[in-house]
C-alpha atoms as a PDB file:
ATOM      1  CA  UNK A   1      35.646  19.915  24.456  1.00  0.00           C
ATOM      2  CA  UNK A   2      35.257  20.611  20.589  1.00  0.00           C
ATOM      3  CA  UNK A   3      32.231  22.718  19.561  1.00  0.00           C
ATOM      4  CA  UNK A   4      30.342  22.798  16.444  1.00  0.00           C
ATOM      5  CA  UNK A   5      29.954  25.702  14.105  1.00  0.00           C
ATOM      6  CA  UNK A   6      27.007  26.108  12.141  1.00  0.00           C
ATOM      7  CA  UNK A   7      27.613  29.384   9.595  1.00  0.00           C
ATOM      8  CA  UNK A   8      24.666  30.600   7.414  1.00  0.00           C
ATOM      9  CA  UNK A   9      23.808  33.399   4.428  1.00  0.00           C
ATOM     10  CA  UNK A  10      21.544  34.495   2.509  1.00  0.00           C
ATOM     11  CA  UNK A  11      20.305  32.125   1.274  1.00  0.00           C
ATOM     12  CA  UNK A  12      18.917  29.967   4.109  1.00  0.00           C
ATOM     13  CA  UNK A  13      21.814  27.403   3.680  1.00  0.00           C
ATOM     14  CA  UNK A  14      23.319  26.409   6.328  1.00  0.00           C
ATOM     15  CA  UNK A  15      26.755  24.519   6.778  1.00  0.00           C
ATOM     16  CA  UNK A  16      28.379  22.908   9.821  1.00  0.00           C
ATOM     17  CA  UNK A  17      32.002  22.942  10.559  1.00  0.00           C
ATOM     18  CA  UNK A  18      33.037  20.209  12.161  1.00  0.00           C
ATOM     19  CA  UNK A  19      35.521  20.640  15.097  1.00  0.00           C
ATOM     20  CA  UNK A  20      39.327  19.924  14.069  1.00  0.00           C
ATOM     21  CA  UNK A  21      40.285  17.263  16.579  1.00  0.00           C
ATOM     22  CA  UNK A  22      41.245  13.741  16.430  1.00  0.00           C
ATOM     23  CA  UNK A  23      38.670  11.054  16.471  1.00  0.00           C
ATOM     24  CA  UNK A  24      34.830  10.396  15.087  1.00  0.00           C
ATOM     25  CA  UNK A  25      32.685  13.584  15.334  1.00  0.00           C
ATOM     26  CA  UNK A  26      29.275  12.073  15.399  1.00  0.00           C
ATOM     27  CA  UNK A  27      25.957  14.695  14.043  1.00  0.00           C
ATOM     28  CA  UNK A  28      22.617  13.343  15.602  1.00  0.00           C
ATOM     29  CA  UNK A  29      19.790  14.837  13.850  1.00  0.00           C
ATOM     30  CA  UNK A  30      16.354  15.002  15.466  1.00  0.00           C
ATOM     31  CA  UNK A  31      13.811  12.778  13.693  1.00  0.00           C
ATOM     32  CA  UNK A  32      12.021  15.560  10.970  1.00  0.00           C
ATOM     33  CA  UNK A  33      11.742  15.621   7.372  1.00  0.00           C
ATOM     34  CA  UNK A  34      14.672  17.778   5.365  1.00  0.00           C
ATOM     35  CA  UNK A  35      17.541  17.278   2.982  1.00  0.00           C
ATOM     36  CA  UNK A  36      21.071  16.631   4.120  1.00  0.00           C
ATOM     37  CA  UNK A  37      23.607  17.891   1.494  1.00  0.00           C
ATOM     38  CA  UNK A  38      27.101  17.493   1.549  1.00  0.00           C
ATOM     39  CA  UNK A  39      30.329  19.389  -0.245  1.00  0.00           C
ATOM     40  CA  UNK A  40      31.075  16.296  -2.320  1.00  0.00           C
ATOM     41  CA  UNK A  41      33.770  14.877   0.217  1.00  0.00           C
ATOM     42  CA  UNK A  42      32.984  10.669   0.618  1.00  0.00           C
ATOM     43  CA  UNK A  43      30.544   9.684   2.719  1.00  0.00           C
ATOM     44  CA  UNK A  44      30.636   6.505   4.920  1.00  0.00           C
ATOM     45  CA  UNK A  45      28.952   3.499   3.040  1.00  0.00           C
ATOM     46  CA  UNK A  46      24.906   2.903   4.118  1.00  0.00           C
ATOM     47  CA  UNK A  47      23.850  -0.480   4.026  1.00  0.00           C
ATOM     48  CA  UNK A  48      20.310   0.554   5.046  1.00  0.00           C
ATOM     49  CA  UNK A  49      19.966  -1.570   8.764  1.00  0.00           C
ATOM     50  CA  UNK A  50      20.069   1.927  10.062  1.00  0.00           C
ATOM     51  CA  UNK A  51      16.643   3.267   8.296  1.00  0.00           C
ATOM     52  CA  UNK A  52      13.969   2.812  10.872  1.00  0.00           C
ATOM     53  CA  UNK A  53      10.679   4.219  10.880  1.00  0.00           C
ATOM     54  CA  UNK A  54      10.192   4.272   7.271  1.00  0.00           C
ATOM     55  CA  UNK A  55       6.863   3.358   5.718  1.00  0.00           C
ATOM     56  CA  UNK A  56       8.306   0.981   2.927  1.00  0.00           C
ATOM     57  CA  UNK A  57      11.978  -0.744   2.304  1.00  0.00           C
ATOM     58  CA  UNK A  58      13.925  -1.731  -0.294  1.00  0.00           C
ATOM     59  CA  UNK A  59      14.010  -5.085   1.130  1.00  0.00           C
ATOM     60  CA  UNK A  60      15.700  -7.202  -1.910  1.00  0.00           C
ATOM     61  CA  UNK A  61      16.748  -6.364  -5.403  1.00  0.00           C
ATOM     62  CA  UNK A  62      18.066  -8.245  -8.486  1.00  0.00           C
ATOM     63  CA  UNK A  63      19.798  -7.085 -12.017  1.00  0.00           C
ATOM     64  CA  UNK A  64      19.103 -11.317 -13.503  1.00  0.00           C
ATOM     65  CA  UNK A  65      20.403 -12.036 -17.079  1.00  0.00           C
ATOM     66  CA  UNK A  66      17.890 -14.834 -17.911  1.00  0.00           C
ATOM     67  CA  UNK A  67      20.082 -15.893 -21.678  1.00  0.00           C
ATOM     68  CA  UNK A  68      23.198 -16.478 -19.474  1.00  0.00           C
ATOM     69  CA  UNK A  69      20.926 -17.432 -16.757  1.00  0.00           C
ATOM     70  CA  UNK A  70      23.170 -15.254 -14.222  1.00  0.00           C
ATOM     71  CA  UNK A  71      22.849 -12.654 -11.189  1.00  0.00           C
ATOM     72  CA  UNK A  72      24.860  -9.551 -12.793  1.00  0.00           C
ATOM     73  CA  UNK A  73      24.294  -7.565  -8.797  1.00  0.00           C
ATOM     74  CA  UNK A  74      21.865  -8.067  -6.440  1.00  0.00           C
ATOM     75  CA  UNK A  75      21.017  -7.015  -2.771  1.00  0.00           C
ATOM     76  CA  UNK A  76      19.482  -9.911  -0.181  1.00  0.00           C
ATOM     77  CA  UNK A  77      18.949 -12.645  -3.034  1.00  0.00           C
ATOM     78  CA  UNK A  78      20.789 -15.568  -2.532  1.00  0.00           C
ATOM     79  CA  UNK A  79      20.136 -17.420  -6.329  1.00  0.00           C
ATOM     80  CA  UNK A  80      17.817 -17.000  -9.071  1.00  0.00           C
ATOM     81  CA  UNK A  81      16.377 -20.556 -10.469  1.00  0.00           C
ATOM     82  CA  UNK A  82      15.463 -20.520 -14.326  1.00  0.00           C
ATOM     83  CA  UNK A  83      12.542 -22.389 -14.416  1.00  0.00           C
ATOM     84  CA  UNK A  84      12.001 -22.888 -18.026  1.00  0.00           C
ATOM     85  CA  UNK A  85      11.928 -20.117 -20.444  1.00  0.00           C
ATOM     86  CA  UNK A  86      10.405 -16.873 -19.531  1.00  0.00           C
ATOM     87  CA  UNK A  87      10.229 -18.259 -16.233  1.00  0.00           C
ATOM     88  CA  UNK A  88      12.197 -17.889 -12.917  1.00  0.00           C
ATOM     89  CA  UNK A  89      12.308 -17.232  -9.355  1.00  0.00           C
ATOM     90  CA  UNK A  90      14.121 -15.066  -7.187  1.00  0.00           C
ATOM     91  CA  UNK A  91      15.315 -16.665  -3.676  1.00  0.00           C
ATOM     92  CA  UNK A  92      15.928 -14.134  -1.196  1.00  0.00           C
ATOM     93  CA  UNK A  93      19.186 -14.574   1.782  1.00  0.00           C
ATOM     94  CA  UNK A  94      17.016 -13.139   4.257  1.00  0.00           C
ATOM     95  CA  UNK A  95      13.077 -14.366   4.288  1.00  0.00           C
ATOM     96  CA  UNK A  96      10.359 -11.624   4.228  1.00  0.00           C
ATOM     97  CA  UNK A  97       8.254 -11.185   7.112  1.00  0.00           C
ATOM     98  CA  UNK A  98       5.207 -12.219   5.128  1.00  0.00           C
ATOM     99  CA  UNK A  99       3.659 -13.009   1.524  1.00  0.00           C
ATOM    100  CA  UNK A 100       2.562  -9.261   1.289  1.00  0.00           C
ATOM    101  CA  UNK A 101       5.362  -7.550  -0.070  1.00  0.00           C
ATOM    102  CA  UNK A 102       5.598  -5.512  -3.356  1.00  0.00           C
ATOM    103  CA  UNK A 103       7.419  -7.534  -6.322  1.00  0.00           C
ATOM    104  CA  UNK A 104       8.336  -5.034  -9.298  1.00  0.00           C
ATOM    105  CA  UNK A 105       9.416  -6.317 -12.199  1.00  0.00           C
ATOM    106  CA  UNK A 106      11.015  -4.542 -15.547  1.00  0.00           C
ATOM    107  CA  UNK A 107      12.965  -5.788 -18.795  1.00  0.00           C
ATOM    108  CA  UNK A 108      15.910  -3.739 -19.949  1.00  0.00           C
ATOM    109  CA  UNK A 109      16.453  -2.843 -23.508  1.00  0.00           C
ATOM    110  CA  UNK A 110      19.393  -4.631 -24.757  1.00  0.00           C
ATOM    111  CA  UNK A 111      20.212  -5.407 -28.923  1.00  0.00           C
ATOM    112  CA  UNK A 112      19.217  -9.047 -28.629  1.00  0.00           C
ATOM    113  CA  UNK A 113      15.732  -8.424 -29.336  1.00  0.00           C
ATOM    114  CA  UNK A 114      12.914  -5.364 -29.902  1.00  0.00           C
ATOM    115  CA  UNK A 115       9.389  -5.269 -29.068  1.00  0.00           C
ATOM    116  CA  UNK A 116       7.173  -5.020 -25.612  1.00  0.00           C
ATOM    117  CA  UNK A 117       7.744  -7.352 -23.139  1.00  0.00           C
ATOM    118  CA  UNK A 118       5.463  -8.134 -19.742  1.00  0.00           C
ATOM    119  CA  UNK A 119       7.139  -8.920 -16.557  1.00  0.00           C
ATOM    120  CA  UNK A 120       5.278  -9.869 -13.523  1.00  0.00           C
ATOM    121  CA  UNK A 121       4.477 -12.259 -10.312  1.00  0.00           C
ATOM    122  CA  UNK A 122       3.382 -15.708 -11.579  1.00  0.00           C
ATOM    123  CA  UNK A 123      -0.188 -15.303 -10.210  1.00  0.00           C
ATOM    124  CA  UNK A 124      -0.729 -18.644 -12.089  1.00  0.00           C
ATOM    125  CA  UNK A 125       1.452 -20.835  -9.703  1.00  0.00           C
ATOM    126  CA  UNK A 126       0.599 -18.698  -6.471  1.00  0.00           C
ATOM    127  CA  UNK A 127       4.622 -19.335  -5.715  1.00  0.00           C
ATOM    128  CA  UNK A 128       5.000 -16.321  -3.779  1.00  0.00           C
ATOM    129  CA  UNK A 129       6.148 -17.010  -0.574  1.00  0.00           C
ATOM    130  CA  UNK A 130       8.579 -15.232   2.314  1.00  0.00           C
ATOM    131  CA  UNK A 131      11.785 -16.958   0.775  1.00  0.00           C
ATOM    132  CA  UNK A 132      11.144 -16.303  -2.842  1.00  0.00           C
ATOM    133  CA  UNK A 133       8.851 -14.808  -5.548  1.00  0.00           C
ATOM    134  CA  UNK A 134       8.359 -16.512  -8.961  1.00  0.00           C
ATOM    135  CA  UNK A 135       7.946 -14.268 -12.083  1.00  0.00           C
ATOM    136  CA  UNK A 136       7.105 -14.863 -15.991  1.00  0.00           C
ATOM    137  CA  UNK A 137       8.536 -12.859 -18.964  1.00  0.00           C
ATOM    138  CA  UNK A 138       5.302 -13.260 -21.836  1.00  0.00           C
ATOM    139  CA  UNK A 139       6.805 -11.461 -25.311  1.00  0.00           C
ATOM    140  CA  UNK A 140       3.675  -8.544 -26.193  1.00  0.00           C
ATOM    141  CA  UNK A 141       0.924  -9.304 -28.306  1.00  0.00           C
ATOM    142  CA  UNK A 142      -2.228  -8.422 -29.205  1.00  0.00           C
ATOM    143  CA  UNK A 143      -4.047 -11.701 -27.392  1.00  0.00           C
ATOM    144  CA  UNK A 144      -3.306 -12.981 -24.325  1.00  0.00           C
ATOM    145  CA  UNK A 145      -3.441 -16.702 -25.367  1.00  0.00           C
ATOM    146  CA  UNK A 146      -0.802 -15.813 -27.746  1.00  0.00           C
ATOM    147  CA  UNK A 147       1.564 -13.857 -25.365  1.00  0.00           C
ATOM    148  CA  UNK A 148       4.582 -16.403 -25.487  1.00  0.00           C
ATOM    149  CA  UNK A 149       7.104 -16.736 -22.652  1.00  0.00           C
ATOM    150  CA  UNK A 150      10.348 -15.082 -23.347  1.00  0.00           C
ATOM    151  CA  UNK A 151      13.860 -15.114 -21.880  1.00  0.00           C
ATOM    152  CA  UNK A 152      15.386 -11.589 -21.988  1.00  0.00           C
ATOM    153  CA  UNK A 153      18.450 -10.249 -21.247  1.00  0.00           C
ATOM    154  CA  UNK A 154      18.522  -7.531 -18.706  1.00  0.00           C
ATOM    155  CA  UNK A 155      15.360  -8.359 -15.978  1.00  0.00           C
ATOM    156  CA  UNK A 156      15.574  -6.154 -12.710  1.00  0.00           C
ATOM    157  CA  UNK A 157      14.048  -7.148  -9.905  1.00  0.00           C
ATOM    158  CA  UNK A 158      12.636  -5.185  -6.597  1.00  0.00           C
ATOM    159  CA  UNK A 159      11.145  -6.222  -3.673  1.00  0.00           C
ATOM    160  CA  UNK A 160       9.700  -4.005  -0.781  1.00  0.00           C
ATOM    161  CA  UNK A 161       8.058  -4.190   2.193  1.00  0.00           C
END
């Protein structure tokens, strides 16, 4: 049986040799707070279905090109529908478990267009439901009435719970 080596200095760092044999060598952790660092070597792809006990989750996120309309990457979001202008909604793969999750919403800078831009839940429509959130893109102005919707290029999406 392989054993473990765990060498420290100085400094309070600690690193851990694993054993040179064939085969997986598995490090189970005891549930605690802490940092895990690593000497730059590749580390095995985390999808995130192995985070448990945490008190919010990255549940679904978007990178949407509303000119195009067009998903440039996105995590648990099966489409985007553009609604009209400044207007679309995000349909996740996977439902949420319920209508209480945390939408954020931000426009990216891009050379199409300057100025302030507003991106947020369509509170209007109350289309928020566990398969898909609705959101509105209103250009900034100085009155609300005149806020006008707005496509813009580069609108990222998260969605928590």
């Amino acid at each position: 049986m392989a054993s473990i080596k765990l060498k420290g200095d100085t400094s309070g760092e600690i690193t851990i040799d694993v054993p040179a044999v064939a085969g997986a060598n598995t490090l189970t952790l005891p549930a605690s707070t802490g940092n895990v660092l690593t000497d730059g070597a590749a580390l095995p792809a985390i999808d995130g279905s192995a985070l448990t006990n945490l008190p919010i989750e990255v549940k679904a996120w978007v990178n949407y090109n509303q000119l195009s309309p067009s998903i440039v990457s996105s995590y648990n979001v099966s489409s985007v529908t553009d609604n009209s202008t400044g207007n679309f909604t995000v349909n996740f793969t996977t439902a949420m478990s319920g209508t209480t999750y945390l939408a954020l919403a931000g426009s990216g800078y891009s050379n199409t267009g300057r100025g302030g831009y507003f991106v947020g839940e369509d509170f209007e429509d109350r289309a928020k439901t566990t398969s898909s959130c609705k959101f509105k893109v209103r250009a900034a102005s100085t009155s609300s009435s005149d806020a006008q919707l707005i496509d813009r290029e580069i609108m990222n999406i998260i969605i928590m719970e």
